[in-house]
Structure formats: structure tokens, C-alpha cells
N, C-alpha and C. Protein backbone atom coordinates (compact mmCIF):
# COMPACT_ATOMS: atom_id res chain seq x y z
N UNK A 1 84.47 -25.27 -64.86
CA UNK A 1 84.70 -25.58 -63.47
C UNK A 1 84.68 -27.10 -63.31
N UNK A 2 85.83 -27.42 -62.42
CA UNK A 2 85.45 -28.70 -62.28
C UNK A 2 85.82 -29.53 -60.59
N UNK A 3 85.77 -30.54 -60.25
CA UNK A 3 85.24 -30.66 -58.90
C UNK A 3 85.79 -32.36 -59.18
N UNK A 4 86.75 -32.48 -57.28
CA UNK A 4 86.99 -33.71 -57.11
C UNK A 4 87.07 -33.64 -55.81
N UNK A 5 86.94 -35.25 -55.37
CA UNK A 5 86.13 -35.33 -53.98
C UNK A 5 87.64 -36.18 -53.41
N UNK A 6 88.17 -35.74 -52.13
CA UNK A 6 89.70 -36.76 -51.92
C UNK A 6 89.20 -36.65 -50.44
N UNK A 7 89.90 -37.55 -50.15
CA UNK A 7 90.11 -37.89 -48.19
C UNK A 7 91.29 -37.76 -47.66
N UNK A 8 90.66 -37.09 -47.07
CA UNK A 8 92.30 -36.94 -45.83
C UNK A 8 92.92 -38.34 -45.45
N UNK A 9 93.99 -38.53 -45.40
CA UNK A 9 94.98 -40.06 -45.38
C UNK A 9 95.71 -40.43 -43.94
N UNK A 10 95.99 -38.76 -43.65
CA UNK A 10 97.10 -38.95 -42.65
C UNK A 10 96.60 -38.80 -41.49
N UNK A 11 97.39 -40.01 -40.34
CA UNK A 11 96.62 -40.01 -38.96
C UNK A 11 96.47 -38.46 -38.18
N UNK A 12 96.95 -37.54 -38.65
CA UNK A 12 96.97 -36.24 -37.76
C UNK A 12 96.29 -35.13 -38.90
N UNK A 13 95.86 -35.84 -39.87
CA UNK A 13 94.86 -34.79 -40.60
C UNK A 13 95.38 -34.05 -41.33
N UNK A 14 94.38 -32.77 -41.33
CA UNK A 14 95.30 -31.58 -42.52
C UNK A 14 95.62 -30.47 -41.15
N UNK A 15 96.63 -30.85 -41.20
CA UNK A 15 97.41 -30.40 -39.60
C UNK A 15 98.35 -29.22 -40.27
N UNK A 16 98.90 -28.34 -39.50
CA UNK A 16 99.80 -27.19 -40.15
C UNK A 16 101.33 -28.13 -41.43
N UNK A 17 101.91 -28.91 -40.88
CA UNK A 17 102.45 -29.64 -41.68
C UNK A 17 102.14 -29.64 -43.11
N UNK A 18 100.63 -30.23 -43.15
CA UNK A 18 100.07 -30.72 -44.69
C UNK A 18 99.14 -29.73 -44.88
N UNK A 19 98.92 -28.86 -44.43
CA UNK A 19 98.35 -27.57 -45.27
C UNK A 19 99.14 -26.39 -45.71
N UNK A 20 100.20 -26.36 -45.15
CA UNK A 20 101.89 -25.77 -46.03
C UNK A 20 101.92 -26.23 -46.88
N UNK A 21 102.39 -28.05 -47.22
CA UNK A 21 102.37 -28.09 -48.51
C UNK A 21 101.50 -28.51 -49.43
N UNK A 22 100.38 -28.10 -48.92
CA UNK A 22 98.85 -27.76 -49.58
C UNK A 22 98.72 -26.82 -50.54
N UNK A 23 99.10 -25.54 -50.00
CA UNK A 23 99.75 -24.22 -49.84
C UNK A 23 101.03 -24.32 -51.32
N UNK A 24 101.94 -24.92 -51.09
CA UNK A 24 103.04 -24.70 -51.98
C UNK A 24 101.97 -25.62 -53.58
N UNK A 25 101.65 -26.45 -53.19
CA UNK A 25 100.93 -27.34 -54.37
C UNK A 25 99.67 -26.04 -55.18
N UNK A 26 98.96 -25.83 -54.48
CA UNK A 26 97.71 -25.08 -55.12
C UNK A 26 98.67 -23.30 -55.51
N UNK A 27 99.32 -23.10 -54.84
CA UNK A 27 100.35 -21.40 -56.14
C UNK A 27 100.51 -21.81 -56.83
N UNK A 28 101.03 -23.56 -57.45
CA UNK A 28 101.52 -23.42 -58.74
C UNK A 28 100.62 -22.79 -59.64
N UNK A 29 99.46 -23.12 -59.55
CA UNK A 29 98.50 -22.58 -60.55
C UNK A 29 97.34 -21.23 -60.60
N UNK A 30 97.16 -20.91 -61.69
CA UNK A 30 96.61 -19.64 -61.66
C UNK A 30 94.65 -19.77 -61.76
N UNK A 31 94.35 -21.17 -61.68
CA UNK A 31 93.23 -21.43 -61.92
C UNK A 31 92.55 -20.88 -60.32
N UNK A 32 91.51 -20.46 -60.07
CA UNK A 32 90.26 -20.12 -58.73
C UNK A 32 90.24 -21.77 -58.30
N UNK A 33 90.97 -21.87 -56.97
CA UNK A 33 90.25 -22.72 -55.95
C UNK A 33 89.75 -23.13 -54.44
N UNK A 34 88.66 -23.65 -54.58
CA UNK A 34 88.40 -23.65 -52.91
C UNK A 34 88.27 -24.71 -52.58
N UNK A 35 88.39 -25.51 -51.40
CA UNK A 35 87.97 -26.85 -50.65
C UNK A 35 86.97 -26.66 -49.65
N UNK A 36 86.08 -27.27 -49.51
CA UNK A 36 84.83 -27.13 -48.92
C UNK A 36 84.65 -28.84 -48.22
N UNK A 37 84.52 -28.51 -46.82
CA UNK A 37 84.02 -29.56 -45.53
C UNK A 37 82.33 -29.19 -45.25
N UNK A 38 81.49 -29.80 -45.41
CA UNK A 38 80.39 -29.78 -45.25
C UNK A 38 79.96 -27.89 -45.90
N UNK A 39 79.76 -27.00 -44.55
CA UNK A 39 79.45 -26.07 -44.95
C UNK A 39 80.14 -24.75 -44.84
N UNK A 40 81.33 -25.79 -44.84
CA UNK A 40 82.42 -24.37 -44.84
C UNK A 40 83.62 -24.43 -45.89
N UNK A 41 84.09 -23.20 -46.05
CA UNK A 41 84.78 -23.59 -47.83
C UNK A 41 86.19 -22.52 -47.04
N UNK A 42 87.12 -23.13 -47.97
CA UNK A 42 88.84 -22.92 -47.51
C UNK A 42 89.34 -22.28 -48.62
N UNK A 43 90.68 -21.56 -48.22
CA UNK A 43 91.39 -21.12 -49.71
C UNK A 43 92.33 -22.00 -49.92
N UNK A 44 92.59 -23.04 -50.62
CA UNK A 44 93.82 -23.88 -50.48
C UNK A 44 95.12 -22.96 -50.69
N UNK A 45 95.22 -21.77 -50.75
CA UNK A 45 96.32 -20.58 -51.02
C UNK A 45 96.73 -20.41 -49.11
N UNK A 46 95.65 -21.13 -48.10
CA UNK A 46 95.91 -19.89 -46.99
C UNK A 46 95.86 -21.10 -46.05
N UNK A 47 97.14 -21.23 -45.41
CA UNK A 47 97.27 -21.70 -44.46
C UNK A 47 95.88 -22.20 -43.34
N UNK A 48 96.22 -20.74 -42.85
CA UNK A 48 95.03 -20.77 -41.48
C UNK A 48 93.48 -21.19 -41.61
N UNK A 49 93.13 -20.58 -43.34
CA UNK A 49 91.71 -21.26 -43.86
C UNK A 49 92.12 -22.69 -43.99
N UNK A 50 92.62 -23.42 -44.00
CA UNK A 50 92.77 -25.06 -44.50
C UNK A 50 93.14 -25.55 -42.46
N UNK A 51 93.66 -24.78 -42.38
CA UNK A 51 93.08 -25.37 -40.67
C UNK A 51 92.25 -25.44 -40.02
N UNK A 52 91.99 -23.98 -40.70
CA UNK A 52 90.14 -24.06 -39.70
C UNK A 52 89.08 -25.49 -39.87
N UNK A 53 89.32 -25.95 -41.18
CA UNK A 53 88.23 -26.66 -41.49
C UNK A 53 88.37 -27.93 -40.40
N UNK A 54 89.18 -28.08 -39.72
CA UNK A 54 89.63 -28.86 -38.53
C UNK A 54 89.44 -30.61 -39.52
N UNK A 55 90.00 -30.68 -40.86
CA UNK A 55 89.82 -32.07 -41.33
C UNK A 55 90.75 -33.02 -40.87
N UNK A 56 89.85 -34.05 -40.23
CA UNK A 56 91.13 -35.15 -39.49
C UNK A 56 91.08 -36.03 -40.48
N UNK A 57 91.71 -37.53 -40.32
CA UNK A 57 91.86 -38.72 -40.93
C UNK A 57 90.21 -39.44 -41.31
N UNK A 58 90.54 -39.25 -42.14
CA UNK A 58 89.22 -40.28 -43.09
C UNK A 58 88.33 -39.17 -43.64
N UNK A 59 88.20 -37.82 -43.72
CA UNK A 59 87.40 -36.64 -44.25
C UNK A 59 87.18 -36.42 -45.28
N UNK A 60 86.25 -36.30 -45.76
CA UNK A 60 86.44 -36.29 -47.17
C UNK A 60 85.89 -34.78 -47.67
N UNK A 61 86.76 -34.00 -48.58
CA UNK A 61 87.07 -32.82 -49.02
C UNK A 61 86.29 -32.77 -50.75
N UNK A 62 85.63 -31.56 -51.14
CA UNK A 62 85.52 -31.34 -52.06
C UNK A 62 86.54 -30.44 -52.76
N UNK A 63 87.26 -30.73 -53.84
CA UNK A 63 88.27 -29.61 -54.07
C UNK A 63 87.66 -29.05 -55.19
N UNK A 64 87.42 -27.97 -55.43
CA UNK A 64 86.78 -26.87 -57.27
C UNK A 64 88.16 -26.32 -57.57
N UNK A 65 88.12 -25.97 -59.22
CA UNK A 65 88.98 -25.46 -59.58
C UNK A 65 88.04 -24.96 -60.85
N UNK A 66 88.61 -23.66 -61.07
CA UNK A 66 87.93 -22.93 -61.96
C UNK A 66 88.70 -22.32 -62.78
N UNK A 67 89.51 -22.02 -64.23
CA UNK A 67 90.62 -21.78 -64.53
C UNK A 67 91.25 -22.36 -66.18
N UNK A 68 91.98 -21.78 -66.12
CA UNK A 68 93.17 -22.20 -67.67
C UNK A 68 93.73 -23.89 -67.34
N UNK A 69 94.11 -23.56 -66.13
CA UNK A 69 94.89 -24.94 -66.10
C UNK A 69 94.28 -25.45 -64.66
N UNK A 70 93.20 -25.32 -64.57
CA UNK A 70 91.71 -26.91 -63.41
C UNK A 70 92.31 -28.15 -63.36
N UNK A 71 92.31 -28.69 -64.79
CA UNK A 71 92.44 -30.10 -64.73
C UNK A 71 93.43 -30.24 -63.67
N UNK A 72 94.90 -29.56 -64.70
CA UNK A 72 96.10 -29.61 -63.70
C UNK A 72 96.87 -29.37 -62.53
N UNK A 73 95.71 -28.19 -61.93
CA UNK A 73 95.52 -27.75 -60.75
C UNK A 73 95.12 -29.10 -59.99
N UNK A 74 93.73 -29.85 -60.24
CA UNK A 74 92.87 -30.47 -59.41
C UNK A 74 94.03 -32.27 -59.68
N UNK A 75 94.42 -32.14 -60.48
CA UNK A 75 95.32 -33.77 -60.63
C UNK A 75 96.62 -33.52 -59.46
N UNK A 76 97.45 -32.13 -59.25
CA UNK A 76 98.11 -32.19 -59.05
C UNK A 76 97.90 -32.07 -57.01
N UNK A 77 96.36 -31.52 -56.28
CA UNK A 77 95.90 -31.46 -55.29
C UNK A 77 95.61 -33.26 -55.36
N UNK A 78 94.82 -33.84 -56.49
CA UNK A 78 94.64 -35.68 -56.11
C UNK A 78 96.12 -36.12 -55.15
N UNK A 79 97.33 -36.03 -56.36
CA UNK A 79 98.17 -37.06 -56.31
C UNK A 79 98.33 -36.16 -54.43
N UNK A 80 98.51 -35.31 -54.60
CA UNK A 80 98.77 -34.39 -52.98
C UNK A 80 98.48 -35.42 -51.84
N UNK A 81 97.23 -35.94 -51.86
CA UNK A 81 96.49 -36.52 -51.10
C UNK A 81 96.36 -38.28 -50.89
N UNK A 82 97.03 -38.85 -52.13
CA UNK A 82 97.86 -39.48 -52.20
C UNK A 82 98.84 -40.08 -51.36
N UNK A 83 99.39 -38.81 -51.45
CA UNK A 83 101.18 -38.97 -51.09
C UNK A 83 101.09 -39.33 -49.49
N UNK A 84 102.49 -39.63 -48.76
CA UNK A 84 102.32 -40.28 -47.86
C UNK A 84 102.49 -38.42 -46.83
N UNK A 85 102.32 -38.79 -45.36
CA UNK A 85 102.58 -37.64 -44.85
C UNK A 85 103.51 -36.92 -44.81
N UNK A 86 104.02 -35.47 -44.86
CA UNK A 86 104.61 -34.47 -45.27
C UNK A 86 105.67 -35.18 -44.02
N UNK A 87 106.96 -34.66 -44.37
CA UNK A 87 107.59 -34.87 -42.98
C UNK A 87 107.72 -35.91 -42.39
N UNK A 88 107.27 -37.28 -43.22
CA UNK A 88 107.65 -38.29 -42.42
C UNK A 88 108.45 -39.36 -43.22
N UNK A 89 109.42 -39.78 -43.14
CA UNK A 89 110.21 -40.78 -43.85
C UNK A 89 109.43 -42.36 -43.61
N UNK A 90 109.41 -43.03 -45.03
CA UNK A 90 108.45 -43.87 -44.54
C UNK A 90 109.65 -45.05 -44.29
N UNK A 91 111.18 -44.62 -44.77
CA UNK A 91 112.26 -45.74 -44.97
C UNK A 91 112.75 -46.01 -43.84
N UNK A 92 112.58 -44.99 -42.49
CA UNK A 92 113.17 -45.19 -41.33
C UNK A 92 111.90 -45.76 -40.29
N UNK A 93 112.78 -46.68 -39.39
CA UNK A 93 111.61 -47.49 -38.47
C UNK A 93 111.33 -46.10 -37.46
N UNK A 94 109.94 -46.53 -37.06
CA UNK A 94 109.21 -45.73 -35.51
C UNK A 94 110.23 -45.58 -34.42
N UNK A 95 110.38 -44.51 -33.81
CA UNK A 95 111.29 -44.81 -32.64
C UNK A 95 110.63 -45.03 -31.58
């Protein structure tokens, strides 16, 4: 089992947007994982559990992965968190 700690980035959180492709990121793999906000724990597989945890901007998330392929499960949820927000082009100006 292994365990990494990431922060939410984006000004509107882990909002339905970025827990879809939360969602598409954590099926790739067949490894057990959960994300856990203080004292409540999520399925990164399930939409509505990764909303509940109501995580806004600056939160910081424990992600576990338990499994054949953890490492690559839990590297591929890092870069996730990373990335800039789902849905937003960063090449076009604000309107």
C-alpha cells in the first residue's frame, strides 16, 4: 500500500468537472483506491463520493492505492492534480 498527499489547485475545487476526470484517470487501473479529507474517505471510481468531500482550492487530499500497479495508479492521480483545470483553455484570454 502506498499513500500520497496532493492539493486541490483549481479555483472551483474538485467540482463535477474535475471529479469526471478524476473518475476517467483512477479506471485506468486495477489497483484499490480511496481519497480521504480529514474524516471522510471517497471512491476516486464515483463521481458523487469525490463531491461529497466538498474539497475546494488549497485542500489537501490523501490519495491510497493498494494493488499490482499503486505506484502507477498514484503517479498518474499526482500529475492529475498538477494539470491545469479540466475544461479550461489556458491559450485563450478571459472574456
Amino acid at each position: 500500500m502506498k499513500k500520497v498527499n496532493v492539493t486541490v489547485p483549481w479555483s472551483t475545487g474538485l467540482h463535477l468537472r474535475t471529479a469526471a476526470e478524476l473518475v476517467q484517470v483512477s479506471q485506468r487501473f486495477t489497483s484499490r483506491l480511496a481519497v480521504q479529507l480529514g474524516s471522510k474517505m471517497a471512491d476516486p471510481r464515483s463521481i458523487l463520493s469525490l463531491v461529497l468531500l466538498s474539497a475546494g482550492l488549497g485542500t489537501s487530499l490523501e490519495i491510497e492505492a493498494s494493488g499490482a500497479d499503486e505506484f502507477e495508479a498514484l503517479q498518474a492521480i499526482e500529475e492529475f492534480f498538477r494539470s491545469p483545470e479540466p475544461g479550461l483553455d489556458s491559450t485563450k484570454p478571459s472574456p
